[in-house]
N, C-alpha and C. Protein backbone atom coordinates (compact mmCIF):
# COMPACT_ATOMS: atom_id res chain seq x y z
N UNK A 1 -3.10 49.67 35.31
CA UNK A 1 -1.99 48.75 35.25
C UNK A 1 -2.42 47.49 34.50
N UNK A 2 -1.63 46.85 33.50
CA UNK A 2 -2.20 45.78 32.56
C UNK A 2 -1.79 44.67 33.46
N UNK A 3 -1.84 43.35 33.33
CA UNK A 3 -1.65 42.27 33.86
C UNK A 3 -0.95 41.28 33.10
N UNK A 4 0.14 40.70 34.32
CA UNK A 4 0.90 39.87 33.02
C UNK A 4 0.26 38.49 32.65
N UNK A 5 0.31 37.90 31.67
CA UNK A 5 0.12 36.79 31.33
C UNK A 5 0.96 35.73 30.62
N UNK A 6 1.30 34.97 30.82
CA UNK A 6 2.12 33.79 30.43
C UNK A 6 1.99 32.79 29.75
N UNK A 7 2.38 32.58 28.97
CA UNK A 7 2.34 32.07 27.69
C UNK A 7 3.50 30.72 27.26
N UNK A 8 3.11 29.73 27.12
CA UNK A 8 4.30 28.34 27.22
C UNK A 8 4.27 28.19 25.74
N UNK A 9 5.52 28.20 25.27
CA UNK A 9 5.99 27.85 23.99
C UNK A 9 5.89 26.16 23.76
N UNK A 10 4.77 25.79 22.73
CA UNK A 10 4.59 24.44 22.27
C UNK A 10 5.79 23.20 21.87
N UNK A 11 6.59 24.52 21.26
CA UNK A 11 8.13 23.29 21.05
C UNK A 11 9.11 23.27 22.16
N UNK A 12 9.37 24.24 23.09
CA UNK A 12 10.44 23.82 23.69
C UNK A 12 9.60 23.83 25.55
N UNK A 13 8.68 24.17 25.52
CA UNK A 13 8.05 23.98 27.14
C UNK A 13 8.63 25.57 27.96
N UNK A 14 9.50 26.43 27.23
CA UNK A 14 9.76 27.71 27.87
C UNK A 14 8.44 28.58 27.96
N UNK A 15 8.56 29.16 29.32
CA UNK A 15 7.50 30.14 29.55
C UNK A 15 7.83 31.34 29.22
N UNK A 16 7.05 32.16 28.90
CA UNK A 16 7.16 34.09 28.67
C UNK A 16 6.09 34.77 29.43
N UNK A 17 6.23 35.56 30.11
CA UNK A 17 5.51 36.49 30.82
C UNK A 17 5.65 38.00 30.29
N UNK A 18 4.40 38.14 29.67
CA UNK A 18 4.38 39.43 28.95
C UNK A 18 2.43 39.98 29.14
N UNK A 19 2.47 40.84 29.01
CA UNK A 19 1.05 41.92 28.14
C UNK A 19 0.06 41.06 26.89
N UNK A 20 1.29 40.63 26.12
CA UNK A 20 0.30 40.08 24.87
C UNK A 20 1.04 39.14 24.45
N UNK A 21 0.79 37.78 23.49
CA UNK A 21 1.32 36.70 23.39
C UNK A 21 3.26 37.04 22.28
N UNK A 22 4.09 36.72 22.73
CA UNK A 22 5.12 36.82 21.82
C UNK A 22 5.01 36.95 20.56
N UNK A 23 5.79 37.42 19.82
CA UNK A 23 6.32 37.35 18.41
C UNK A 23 7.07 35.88 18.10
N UNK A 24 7.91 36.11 18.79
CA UNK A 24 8.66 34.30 18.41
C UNK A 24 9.11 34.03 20.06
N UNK A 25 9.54 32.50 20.49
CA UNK A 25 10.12 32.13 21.68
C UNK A 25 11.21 32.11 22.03
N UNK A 26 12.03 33.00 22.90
CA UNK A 26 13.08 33.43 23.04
C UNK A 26 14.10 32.46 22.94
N UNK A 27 13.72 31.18 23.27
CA UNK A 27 14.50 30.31 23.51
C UNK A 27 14.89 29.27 22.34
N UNK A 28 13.43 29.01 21.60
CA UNK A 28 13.81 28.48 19.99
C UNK A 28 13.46 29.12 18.97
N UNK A 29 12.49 30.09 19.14
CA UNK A 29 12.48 31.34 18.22
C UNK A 29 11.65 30.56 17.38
N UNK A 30 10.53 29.39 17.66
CA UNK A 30 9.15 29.37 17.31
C UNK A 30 8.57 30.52 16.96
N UNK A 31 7.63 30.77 16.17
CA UNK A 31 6.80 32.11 15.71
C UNK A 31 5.52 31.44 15.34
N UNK A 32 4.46 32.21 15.22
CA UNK A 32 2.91 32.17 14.68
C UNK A 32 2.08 31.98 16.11
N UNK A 33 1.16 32.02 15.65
CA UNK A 33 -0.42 31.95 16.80
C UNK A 33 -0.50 30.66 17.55
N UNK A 34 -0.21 29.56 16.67
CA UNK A 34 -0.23 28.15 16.87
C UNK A 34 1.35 27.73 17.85
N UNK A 35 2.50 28.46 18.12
CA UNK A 35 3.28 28.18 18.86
C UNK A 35 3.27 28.24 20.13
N UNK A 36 2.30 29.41 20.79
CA UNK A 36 2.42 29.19 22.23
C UNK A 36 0.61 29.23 22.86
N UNK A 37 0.76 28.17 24.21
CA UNK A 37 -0.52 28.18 25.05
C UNK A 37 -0.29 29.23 25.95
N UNK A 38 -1.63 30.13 26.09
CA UNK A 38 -2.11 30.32 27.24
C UNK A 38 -1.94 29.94 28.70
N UNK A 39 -1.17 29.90 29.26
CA UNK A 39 -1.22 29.02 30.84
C UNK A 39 -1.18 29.59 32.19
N UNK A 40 -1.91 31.38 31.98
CA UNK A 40 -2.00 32.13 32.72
C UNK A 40 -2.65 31.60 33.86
N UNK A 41 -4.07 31.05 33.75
CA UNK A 41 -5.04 30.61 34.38
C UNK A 41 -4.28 29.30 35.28
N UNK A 42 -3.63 28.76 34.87
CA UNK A 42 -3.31 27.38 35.83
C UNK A 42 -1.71 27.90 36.19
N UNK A 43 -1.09 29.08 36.18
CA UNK A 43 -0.07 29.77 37.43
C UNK A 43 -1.01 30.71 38.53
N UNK A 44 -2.16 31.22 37.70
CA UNK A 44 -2.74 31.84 39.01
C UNK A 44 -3.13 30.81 39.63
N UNK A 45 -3.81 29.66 39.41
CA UNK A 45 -4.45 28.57 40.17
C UNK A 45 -3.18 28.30 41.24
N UNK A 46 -2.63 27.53 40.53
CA UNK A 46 -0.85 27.21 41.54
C UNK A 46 -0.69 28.23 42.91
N UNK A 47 -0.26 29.45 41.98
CA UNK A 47 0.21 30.32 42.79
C UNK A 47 -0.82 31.05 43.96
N UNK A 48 -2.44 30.81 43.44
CA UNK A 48 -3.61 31.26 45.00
C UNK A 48 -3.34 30.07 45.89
N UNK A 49 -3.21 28.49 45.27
CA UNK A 49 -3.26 27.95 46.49
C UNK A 49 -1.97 28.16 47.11
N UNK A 50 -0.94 28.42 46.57
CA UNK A 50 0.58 28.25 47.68
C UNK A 50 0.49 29.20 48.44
N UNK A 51 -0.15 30.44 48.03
CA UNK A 51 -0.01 31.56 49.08
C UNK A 51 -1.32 31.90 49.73
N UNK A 52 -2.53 30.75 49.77
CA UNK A 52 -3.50 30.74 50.81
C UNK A 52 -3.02 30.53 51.97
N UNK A 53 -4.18 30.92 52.90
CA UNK A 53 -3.89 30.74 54.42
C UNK A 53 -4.00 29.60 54.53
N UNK A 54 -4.59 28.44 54.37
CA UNK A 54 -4.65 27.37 54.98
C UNK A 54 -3.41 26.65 54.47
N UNK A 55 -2.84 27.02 53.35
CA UNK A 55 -1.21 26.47 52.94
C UNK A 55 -0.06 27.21 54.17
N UNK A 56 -0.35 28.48 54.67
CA UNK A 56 0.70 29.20 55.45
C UNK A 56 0.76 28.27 56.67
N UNK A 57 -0.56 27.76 57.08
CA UNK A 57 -0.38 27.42 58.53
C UNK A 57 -0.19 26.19 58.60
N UNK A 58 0.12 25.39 57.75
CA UNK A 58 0.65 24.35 57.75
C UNK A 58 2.18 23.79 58.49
């Protein structure tokens, strides 16, 4: 099973969750290498602490 990764478009701040980085951004239809970041790593960050235990028992 591949893993998704997410990807924030530089001009308009829309996210994409896909396999491999977009073709263009759905939303302004930005294109090239240089249009979208990486920001897989800081939703997994987010998303381990909200759904740790020490966040549940709060």
């Amino acid at each position: 099973m591949l893993g998704l990764r997410y990807f924030a478009c530089e001009a308009c701040d829309a996210v994409h969750a896909d396999v491999d980085q977009p073709a263009a951004c759905g939303r302004c239809g930005r294109r090239g290498d240089a249009a979208f970041a990486d920001v897989t790593a800081t939703l997994d960050d987010a998303a381990a602490s909200y759904f740790s235990r020490a966040a549940a028992t709060r």
